[in-house]
Protein backbone atom coordinates (compact mmCIF):
# COMPACT_ATOMS: atom_id res chain seq x y z
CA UNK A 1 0.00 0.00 0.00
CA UNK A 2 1.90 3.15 -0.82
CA UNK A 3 2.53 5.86 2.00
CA UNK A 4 1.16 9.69 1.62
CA UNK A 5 3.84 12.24 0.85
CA UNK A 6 6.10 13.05 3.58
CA UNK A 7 6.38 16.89 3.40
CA UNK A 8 10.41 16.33 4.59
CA UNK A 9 11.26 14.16 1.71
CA UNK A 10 10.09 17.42 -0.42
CA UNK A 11 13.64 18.68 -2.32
CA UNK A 12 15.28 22.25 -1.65
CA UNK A 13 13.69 24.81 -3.91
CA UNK A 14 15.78 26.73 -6.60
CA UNK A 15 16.29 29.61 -4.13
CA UNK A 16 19.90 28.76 -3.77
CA UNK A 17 20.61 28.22 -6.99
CA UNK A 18 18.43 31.53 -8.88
CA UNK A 19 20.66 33.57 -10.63
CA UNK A 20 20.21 37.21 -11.37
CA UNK A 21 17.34 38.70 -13.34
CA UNK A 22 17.99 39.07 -17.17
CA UNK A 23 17.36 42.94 -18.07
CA UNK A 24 14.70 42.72 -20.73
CA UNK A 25 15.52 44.15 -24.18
CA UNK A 26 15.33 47.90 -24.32
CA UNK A 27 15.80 48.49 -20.75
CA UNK A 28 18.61 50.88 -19.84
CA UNK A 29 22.11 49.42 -19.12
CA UNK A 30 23.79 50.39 -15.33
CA UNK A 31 27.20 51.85 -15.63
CA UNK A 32 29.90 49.28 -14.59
CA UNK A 33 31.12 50.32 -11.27
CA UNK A 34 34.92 51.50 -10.55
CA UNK A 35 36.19 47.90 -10.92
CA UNK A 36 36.05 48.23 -14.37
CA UNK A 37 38.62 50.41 -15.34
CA UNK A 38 42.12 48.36 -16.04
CA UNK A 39 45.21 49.17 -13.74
CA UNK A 40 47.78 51.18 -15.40
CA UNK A 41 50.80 50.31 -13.53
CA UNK A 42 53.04 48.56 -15.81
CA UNK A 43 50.47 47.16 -18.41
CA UNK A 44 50.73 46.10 -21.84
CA UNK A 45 51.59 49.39 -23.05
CA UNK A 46 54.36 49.89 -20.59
CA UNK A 47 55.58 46.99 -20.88
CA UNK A 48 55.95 47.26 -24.83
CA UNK A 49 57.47 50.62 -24.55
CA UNK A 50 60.14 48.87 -22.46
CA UNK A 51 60.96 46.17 -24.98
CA UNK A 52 60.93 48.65 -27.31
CA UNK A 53 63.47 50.67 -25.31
CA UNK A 54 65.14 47.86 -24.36
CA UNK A 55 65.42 46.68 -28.32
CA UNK A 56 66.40 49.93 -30.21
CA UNK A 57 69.02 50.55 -27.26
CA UNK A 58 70.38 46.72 -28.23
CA UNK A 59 70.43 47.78 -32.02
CA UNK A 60 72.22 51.18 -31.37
CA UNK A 61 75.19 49.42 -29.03
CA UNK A 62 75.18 47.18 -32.21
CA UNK A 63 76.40 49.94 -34.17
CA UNK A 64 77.79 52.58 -31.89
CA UNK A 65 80.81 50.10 -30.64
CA UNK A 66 81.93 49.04 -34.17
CA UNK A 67 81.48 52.72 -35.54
CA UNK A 68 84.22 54.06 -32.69
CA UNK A 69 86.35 50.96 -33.14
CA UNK A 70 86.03 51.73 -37.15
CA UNK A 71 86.96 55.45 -36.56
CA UNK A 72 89.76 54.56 -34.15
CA UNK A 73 91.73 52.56 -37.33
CA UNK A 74 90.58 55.19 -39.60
CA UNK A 75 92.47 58.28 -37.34
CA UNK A 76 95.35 55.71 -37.46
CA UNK A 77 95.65 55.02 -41.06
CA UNK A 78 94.72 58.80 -42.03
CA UNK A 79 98.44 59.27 -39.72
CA UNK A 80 99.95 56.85 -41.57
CA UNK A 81 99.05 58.07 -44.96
CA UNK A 82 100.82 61.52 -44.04
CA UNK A 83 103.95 59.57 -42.42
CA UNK A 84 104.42 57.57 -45.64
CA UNK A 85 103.81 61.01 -48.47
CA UNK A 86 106.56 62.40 -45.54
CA UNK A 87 108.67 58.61 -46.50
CA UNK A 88 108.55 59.29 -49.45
CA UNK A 89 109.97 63.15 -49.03
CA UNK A 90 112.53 62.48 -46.75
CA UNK A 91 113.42 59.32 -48.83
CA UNK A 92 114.12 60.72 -51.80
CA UNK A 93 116.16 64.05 -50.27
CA UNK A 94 119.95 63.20 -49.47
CA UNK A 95 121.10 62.12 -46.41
CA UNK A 96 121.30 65.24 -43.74
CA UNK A 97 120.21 67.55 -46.65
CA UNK A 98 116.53 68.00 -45.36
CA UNK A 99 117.01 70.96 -43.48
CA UNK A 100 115.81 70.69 -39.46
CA UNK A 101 112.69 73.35 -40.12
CA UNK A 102 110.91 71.25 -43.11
CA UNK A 103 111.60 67.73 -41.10
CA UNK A 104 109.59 69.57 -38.13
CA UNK A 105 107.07 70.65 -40.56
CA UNK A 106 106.32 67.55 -41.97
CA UNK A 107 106.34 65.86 -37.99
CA UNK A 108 103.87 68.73 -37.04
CA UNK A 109 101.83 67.87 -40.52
CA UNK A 110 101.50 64.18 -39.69
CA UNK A 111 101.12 64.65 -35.64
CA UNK A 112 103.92 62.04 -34.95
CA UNK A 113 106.79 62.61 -32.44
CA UNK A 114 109.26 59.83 -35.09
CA UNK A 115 108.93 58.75 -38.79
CA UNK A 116 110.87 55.45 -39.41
CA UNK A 117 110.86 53.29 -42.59
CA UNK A 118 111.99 49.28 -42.83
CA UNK A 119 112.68 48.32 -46.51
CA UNK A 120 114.38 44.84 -46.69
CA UNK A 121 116.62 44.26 -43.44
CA UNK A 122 116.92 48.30 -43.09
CA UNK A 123 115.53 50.33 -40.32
CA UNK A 124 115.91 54.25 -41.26
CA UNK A 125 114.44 56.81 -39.12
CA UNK A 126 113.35 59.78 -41.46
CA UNK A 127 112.29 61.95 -38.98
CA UNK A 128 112.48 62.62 -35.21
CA UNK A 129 111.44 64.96 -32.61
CA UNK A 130 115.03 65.99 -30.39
CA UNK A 131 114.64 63.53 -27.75
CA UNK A 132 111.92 60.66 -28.64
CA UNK A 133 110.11 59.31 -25.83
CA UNK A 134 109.57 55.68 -24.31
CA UNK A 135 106.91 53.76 -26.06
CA UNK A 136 104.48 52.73 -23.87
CA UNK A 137 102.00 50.49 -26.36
CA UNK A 138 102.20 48.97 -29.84
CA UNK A 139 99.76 48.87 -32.44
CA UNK A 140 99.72 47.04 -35.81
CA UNK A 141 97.29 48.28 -38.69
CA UNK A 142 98.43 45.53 -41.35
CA UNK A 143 96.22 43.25 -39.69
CA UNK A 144 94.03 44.31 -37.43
CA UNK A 145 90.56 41.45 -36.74
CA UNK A 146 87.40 42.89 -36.02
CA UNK A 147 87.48 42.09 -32.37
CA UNK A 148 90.94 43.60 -32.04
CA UNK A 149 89.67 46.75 -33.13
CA UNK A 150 86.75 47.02 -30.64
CA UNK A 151 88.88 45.77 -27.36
CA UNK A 152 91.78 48.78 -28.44
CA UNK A 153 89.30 50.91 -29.28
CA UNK A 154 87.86 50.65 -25.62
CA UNK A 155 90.78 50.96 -24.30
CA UNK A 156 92.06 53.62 -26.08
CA UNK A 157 89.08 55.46 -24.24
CA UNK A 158 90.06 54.79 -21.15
CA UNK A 159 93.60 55.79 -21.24
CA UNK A 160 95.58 58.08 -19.69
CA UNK A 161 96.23 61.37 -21.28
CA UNK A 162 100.32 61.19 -22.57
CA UNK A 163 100.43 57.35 -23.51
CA UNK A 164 102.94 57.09 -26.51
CA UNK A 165 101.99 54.45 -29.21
CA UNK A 166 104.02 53.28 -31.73
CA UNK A 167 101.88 52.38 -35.07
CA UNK A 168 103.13 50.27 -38.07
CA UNK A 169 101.57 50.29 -41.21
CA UNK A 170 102.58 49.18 -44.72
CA UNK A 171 103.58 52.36 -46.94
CA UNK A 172 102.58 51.77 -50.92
CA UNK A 173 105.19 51.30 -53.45
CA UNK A 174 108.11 50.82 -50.71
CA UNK A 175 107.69 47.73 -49.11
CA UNK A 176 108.90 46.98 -45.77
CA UNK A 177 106.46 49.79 -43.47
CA UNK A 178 106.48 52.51 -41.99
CA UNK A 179 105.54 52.96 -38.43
CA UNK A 180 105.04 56.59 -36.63
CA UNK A 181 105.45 57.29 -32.73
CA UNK A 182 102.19 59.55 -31.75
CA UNK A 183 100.60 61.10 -28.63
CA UNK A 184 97.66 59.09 -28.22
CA UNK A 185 95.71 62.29 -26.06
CA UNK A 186 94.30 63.83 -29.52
CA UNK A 187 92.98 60.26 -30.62
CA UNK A 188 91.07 59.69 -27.68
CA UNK A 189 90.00 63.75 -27.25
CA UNK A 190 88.62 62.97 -31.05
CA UNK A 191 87.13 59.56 -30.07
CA UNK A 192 85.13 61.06 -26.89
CA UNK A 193 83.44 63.69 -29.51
CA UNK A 194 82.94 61.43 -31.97
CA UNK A 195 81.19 59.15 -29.28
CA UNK A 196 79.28 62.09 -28.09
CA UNK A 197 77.91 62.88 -31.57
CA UNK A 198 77.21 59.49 -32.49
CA UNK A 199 75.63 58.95 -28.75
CA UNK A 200 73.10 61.90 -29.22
CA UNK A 201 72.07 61.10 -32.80
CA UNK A 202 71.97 57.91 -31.73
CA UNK A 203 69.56 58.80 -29.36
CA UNK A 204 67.82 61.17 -31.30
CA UNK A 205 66.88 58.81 -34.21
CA UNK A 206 66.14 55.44 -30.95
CA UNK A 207 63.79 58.18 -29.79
CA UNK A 208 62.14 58.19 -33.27
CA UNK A 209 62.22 55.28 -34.17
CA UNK A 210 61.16 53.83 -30.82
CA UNK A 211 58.29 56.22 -30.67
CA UNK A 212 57.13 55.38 -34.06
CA UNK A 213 56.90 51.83 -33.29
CA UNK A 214 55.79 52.44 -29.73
CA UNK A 215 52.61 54.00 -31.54
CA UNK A 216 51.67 52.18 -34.41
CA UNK A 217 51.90 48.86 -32.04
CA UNK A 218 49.94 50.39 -29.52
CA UNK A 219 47.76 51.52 -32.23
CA UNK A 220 47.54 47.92 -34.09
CA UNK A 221 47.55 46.14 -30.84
CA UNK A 222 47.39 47.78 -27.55
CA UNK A 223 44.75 49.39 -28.02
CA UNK A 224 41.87 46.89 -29.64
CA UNK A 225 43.38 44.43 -26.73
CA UNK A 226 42.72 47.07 -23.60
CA UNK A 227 39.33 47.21 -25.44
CA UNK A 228 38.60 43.78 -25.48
CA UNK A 229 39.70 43.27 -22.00
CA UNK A 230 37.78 46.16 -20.84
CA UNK A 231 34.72 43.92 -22.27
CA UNK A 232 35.66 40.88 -20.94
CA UNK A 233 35.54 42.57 -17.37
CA UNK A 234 32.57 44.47 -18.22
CA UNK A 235 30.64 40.61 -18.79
CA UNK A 236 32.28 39.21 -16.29
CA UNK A 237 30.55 41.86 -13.77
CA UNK A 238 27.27 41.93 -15.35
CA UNK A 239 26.92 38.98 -17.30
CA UNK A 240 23.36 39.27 -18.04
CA UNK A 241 23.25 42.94 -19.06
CA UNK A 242 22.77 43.42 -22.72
CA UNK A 243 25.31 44.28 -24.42
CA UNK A 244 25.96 48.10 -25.37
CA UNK A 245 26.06 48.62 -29.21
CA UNK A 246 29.38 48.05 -30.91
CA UNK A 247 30.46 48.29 -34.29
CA UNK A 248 31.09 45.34 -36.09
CA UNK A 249 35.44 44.51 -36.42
CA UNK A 250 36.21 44.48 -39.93
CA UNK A 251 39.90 43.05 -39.03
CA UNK A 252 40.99 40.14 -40.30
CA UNK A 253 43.90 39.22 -38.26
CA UNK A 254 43.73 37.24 -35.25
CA UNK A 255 42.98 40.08 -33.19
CA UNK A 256 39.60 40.85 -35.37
CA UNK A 257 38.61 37.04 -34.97
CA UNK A 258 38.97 36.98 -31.13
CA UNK A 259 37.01 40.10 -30.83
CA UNK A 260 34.04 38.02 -33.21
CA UNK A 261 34.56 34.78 -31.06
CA UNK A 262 34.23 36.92 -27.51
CA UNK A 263 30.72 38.47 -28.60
CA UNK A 264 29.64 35.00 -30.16
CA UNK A 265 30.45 33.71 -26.51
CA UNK A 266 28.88 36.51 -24.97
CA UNK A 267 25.31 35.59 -27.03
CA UNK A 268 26.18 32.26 -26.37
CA UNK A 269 26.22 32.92 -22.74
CA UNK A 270 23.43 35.37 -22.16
CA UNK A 271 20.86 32.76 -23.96
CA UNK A 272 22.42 30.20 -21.44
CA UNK A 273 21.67 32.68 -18.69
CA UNK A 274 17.86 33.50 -19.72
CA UNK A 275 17.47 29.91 -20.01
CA UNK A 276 18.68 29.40 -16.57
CA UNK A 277 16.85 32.32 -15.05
CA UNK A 278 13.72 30.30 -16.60
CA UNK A 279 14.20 27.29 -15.39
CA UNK A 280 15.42 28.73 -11.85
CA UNK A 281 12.06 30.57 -11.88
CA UNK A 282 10.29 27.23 -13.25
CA UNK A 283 11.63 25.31 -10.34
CA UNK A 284 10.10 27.78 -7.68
CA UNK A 285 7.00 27.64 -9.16
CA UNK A 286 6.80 23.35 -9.49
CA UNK A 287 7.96 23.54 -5.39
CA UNK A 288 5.05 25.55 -4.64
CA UNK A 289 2.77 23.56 -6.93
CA UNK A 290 4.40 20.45 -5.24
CA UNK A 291 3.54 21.08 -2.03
CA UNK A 292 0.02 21.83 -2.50
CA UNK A 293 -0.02 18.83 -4.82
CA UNK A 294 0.98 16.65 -1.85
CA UNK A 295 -2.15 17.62 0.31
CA UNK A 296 -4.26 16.39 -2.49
CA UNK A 297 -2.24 12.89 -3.33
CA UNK A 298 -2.64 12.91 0.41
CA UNK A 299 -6.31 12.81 0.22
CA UNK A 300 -6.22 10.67 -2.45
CA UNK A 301 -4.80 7.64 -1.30
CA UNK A 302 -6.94 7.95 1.71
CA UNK A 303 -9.97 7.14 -0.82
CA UNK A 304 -7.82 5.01 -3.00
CA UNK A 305 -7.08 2.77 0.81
CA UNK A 306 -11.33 2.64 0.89
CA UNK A 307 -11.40 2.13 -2.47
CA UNK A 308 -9.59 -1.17 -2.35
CA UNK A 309 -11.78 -2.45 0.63
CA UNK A 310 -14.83 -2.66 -1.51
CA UNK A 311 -15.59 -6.22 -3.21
CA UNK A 312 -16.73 -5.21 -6.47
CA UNK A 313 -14.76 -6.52 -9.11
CA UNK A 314 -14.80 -4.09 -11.05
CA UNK A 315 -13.35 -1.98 -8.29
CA UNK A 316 -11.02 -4.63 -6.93
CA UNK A 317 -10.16 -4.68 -11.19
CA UNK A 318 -9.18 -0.98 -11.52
CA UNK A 319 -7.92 -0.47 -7.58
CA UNK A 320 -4.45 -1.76 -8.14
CA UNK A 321 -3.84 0.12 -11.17
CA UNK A 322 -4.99 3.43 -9.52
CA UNK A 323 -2.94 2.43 -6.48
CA UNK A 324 0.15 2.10 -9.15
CA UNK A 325 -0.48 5.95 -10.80
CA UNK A 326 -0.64 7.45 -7.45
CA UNK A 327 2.60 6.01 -6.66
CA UNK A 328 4.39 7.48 -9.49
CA UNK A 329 2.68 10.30 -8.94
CA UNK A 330 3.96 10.39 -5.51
CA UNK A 331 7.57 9.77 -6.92
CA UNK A 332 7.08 12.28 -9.46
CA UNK A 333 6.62 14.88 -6.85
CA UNK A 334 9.17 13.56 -4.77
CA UNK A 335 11.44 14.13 -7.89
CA UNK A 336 10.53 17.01 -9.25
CA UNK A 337 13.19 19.46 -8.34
CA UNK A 338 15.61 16.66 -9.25
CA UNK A 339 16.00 17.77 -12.97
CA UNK A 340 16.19 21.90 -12.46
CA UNK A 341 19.03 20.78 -9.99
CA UNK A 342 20.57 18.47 -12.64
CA UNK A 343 20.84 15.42 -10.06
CA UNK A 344 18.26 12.83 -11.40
CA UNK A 345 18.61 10.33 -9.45
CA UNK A 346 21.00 6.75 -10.44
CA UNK A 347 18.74 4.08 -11.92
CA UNK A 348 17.93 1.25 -9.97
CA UNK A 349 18.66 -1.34 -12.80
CA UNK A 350 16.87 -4.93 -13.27
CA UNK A 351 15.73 -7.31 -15.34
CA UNK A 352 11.87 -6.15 -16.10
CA UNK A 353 9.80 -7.41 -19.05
CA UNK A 354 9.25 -4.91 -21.54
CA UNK A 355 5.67 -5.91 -22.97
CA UNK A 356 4.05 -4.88 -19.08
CA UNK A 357 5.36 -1.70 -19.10
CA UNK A 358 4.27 -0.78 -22.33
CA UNK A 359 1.12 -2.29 -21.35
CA UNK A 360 0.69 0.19 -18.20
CA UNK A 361 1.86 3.17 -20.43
CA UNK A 362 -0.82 2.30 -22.97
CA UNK A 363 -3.42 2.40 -19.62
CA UNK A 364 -2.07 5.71 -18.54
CA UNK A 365 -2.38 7.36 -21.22
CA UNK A 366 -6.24 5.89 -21.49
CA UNK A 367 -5.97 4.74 -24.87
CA UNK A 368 -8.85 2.11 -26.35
CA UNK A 369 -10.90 3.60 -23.26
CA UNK A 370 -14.68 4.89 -24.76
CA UNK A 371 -13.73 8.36 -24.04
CA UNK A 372 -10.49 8.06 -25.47
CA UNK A 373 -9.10 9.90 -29.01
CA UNK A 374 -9.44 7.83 -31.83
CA UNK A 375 -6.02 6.73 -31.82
CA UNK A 376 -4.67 2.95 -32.98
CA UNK A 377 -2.31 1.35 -30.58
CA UNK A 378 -0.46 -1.42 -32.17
CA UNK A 379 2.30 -2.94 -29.72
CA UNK A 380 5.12 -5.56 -31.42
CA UNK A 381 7.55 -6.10 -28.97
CA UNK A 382 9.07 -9.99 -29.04
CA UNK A 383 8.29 -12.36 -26.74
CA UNK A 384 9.42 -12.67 -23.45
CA UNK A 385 11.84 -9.61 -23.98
CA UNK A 386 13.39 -8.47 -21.04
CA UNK A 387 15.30 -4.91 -20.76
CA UNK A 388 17.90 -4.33 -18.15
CA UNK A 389 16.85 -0.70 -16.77
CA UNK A 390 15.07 1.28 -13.88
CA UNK A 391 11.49 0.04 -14.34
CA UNK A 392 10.09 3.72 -13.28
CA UNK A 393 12.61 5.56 -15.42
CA UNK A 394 12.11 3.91 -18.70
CA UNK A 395 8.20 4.01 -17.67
CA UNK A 396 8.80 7.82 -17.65
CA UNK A 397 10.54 7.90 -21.02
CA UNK A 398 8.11 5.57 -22.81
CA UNK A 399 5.07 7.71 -21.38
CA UNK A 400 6.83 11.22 -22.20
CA UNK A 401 7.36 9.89 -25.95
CA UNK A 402 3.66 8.72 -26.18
CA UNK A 403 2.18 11.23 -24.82
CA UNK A 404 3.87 13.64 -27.24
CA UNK A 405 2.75 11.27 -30.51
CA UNK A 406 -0.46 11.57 -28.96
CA UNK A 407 -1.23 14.82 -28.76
CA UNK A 408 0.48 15.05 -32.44
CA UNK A 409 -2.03 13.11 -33.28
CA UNK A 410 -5.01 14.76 -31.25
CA UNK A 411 -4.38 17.99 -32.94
CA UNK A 412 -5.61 16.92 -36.30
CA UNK A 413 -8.85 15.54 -34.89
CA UNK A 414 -11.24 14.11 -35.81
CA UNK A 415 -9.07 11.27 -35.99
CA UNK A 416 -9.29 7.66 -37.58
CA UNK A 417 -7.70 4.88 -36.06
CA UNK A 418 -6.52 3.58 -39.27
CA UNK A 419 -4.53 6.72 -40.41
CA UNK A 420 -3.65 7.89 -36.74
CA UNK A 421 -1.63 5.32 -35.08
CA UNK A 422 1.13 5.07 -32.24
CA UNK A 423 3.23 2.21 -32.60
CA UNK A 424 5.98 0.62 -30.12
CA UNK A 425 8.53 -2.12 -30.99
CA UNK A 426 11.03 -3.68 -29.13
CA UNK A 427 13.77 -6.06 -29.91
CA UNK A 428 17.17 -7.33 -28.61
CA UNK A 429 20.19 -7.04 -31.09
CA UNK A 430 22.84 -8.47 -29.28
CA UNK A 431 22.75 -7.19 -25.94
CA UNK A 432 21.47 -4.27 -26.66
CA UNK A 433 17.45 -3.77 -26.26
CA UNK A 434 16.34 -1.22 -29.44
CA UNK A 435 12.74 0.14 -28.39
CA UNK A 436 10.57 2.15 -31.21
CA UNK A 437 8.10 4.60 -30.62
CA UNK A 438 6.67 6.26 -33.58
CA UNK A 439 3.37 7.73 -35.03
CA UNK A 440 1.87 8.75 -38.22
CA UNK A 441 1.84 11.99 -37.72
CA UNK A 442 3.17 15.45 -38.85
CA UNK A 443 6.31 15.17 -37.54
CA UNK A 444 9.11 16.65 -35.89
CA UNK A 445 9.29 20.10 -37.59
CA UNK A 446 13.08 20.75 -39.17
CA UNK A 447 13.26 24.41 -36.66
CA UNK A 448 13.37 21.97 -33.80
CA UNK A 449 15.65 18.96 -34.91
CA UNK A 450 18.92 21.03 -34.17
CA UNK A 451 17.79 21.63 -30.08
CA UNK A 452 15.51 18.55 -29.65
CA UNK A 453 16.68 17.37 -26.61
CA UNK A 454 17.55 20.99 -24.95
CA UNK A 455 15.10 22.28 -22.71
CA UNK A 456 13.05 25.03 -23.48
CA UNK A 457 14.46 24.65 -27.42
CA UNK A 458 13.85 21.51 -28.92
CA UNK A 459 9.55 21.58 -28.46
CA UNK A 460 7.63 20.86 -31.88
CA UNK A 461 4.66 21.94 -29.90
CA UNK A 462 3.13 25.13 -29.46
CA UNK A 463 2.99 26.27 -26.12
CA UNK A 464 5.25 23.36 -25.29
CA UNK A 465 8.65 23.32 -23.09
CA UNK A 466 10.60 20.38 -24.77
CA UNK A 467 11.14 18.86 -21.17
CA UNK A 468 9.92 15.77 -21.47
CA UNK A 469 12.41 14.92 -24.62
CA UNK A 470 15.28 16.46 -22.35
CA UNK A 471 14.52 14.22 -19.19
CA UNK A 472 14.10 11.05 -21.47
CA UNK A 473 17.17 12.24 -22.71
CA UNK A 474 18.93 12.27 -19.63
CA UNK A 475 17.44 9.01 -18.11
CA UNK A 476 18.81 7.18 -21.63
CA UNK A 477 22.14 8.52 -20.61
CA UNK A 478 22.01 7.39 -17.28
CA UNK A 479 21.51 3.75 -18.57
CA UNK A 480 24.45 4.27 -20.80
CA UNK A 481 22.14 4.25 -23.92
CA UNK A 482 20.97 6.74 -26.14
CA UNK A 483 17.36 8.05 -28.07
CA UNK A 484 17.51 9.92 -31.31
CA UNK A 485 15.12 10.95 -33.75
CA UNK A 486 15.01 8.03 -36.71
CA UNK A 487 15.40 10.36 -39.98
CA UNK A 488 13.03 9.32 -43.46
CA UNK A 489 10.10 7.99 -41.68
CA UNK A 490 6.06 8.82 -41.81
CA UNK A 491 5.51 10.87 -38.72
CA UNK A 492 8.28 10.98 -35.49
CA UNK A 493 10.00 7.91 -34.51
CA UNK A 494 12.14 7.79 -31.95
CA UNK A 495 14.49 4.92 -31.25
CA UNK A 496 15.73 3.65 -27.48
CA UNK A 497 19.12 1.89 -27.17
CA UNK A 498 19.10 0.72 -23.65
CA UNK A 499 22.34 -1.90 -23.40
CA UNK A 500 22.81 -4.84 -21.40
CA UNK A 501 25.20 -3.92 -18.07
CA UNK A 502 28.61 -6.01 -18.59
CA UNK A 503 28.98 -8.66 -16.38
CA UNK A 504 31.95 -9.15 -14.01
CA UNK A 505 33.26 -12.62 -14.55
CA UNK A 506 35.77 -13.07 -11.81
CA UNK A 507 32.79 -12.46 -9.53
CA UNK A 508 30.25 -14.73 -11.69
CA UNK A 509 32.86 -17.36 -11.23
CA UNK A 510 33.27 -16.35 -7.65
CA UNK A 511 29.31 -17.15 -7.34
CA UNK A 512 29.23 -20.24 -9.45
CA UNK A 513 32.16 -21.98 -7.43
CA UNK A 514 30.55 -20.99 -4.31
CA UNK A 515 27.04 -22.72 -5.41
């Protein structure tokens, strides 16, 4: 005898779960608060201003160092060339007949203290200052490598004002060399200003150049990103606000397809959210209508109890089977929240004979009764074929799918049972149990074949929800099975792939050895 409704076993309403109210369409959008402005310290932008810094700085050493090394040789050889046209001079004069004045001239000309020239195994010195100094460094043009150059050239730099350097070079058309004794002090006074001048047009052009780049990144880049995030913050604190009206991106970078994909999400999102906020507000209304509902399933079985103590047989007949809908009723309510809150509840799997339960759906639904539609019923299901599934779930399925071919079917009344038909068929293919239901009716419309088993989408119904397609949905996936809509038949047909659960052998041996 079933039990009334225990108000305790009544689930939690939505209340916990409701999410804020969608603004309707038109209404006026709130300001986001302060939150949504970005911090500035060290963003994007600052942080791409300092690679670019960072970068044209990089580029400029690149050139600065070889440019003084480059000048150093070129203040060397530009020496040398005037010490060898002063060779050649003092060369070509006889010995001790260059008189003192012209050999100063010509030292004063190149800027070297000595002039000496090697041809074969002879060392001459053309011209010298009165008392030549002590050399305290020696430098070789005739071969000089790249990274020679930039090490001397630093330390030329930092050098001590009076260092004496010899310098050999080769002379043209004399062979051996010629190498000059100079005061390095006016090389590196002429390296620091060239420095300084390269430095500060160095500088002046990074500045340019790094601005330039600063701005058209920040332009191409910076700037549609801070946008972008500034959206993304914007949904994230009012997720169900419409959006405000933005133009359309006409980029077609990656950039311009992010900024498409992130307002696809956010429509995405919002219709999630209104679909939520319906069902949230759907739930609070089936707890209220559940709770009065239990007062009268209450009362009910209290006649149903009275009911069964009469002997009439037609009452004793029709008693159990009233007995049976007002315990699924009772269940119903018990689980009614359970699908809002997405926790339908594990099926209790058996064996159970299919043909009863088809039977019982075919009473529920009061078809062949006198004051039922005129709607055939035609049942093939094999013989003796037993499904392995919850007995009250799959009941709920079967009835949800019949009850929607019915009313197809009831909308085009009057009907004829010979054109208007539901039929059911069930067979076992391996161990797998393939159930039919299907109808000769209109039809599931094409609109609704994309979002049939969404709730609140995939109705072909006017005025209907498309829950019950969603729940059997869900219960079919809690077997580990599946329904889908059987394409290129007459009217809807939906097909029910319920398998077999796999047995465990070790423990089916386990059992057998023990018996």
């Amino acid at each position: 005898m079933t039990t009334p409704l225990d108000a305790a076993s009544t689930p939690a309403v939505f209340a916990e779960r409701a999410l804020p109210p969608v603004p309707a369409a038109g209404e006026a959008v709130v300001p986001a608060p302060a939150a949504y402005r970005l911090p500035r310290h060290l963003g994007l932008s600052g942080k791409l201003l300092a690679f670019t810094v960072a970068f044209v700085v990089l580029a400029e050493l690149l050139i600065i160092v070889p440019s003084i090394a480059a000048y150093r040789v070129n203040w060397l050889s530009d020496r040398l060339a005037g010490a060898r046209t002063a060779a050649l001079v003092l060369d070509a004069a006889p010995q001790e007949m260059v008189p003192p004045e012209l050999t100063r001239e010509l030292l004063n000309s190149v800027g070297a203290i000595t002039v000496a020239l090697k041809r074969n195994d002879t060392r001459r010195l053309l011209a010298s200052s009165d008392i030549p100094p002590e050399v305290d460094l020696h430098v070789d043009l005739r071969d000089v490598a790249p990274w020679q150059a930039v090490t001397e050239a630093v330390d030329t730099l930092f050098a001590p004002d009076g260092r004496i350097v010899r310098v050999v070079g080769t002379p043209p058309r004399l062979g051996g060399f010629v190498e000059i004794v100079i005061d390095e002090t006016p090389l590196r006074k002429a390296m620091l200003r060239f420095t300084r001048n390269l430095v500060l047009v160095s500088l002046i052009i990074a500045a340019l150049t790094g601005g330039l780049i600063y701005l058209g990144l920040a332009w191409m880049f910076v700037r549609p990103m801070r946008r972008l995030t500034q959206r993304m913050v914007a949904f994230r604190l009012a997720p169900g606000a419409p959006p405000a009206a933005l133009d359309p991106t006409t980029r077609m970078d990656e950039i311009g397809q992010a900024e498409r994909e992130f307002m696809e999400m956010q429509r995405q999102i919002r219709e999630t959210l209104q679909q939520k906020s319906r069902l949230a507000a759907l739930g609070l209304a089936v707890s209220k209508i559940n709770h009065d509902l239990r007062n009268l399933l209450a009362s009910v079985q209290l006649l149903s109890d009275r009911l069964a103590m009469i002997r009439d047989p037609a009452v004793q007949r029709f008693a159990p089977k009233l007995e049976a809908a007002l315990d699924r009723a009772i269940a119903y309510c018990e689980h009614t929240l359970a699908y809002g809150k997405a926790q339908e509840p594990p099926p209790e799997r058996r064996m159970v004979a299919l043909a009863p339960l088809i039977a019982d759906v075919q009473d529920t639904l009061g078809l062949g009764s006198e004051d039922a539609p005129a709607i055939g019923w035609v049942e093939a299901v094999e013989r003796g074929l037993k499904v392995d599934a919850d007995p009250d779930q799959l009941f709920r399925v079967l009835l949800n799918l019949c009850r929607n071919a019915m009313e197809a079917l009831a909308a085009r009344a009057p009907n004829d049972p010979l054109r208007d038909q539901i039929r059911v068929t069930g067979r076992r293919e391996g161990s797998t149990v393939v159930v039919e239901v299907a109808d000769t009716g209109p039809g599931v419309p094409e609109a609704a074949r994309a979002h049939l088993f969404e709730a609140f989408q995939g109705s072909a119904r006017r005025g209907g929800t498309g829950l019950g397609l969603a729940i059997a949905a869900e219960l079919m996936q809690a077997h580990g099975g599946e329904i889908r809509l059987v394409p290129g038949t007459i009217g809807a047909t939906f097909q029910l792939r319920i398998p077999d659960r796999p047995v465990d052998l070790d423990a089916h041996r386990a059992l057998r050895s023990h018996g």
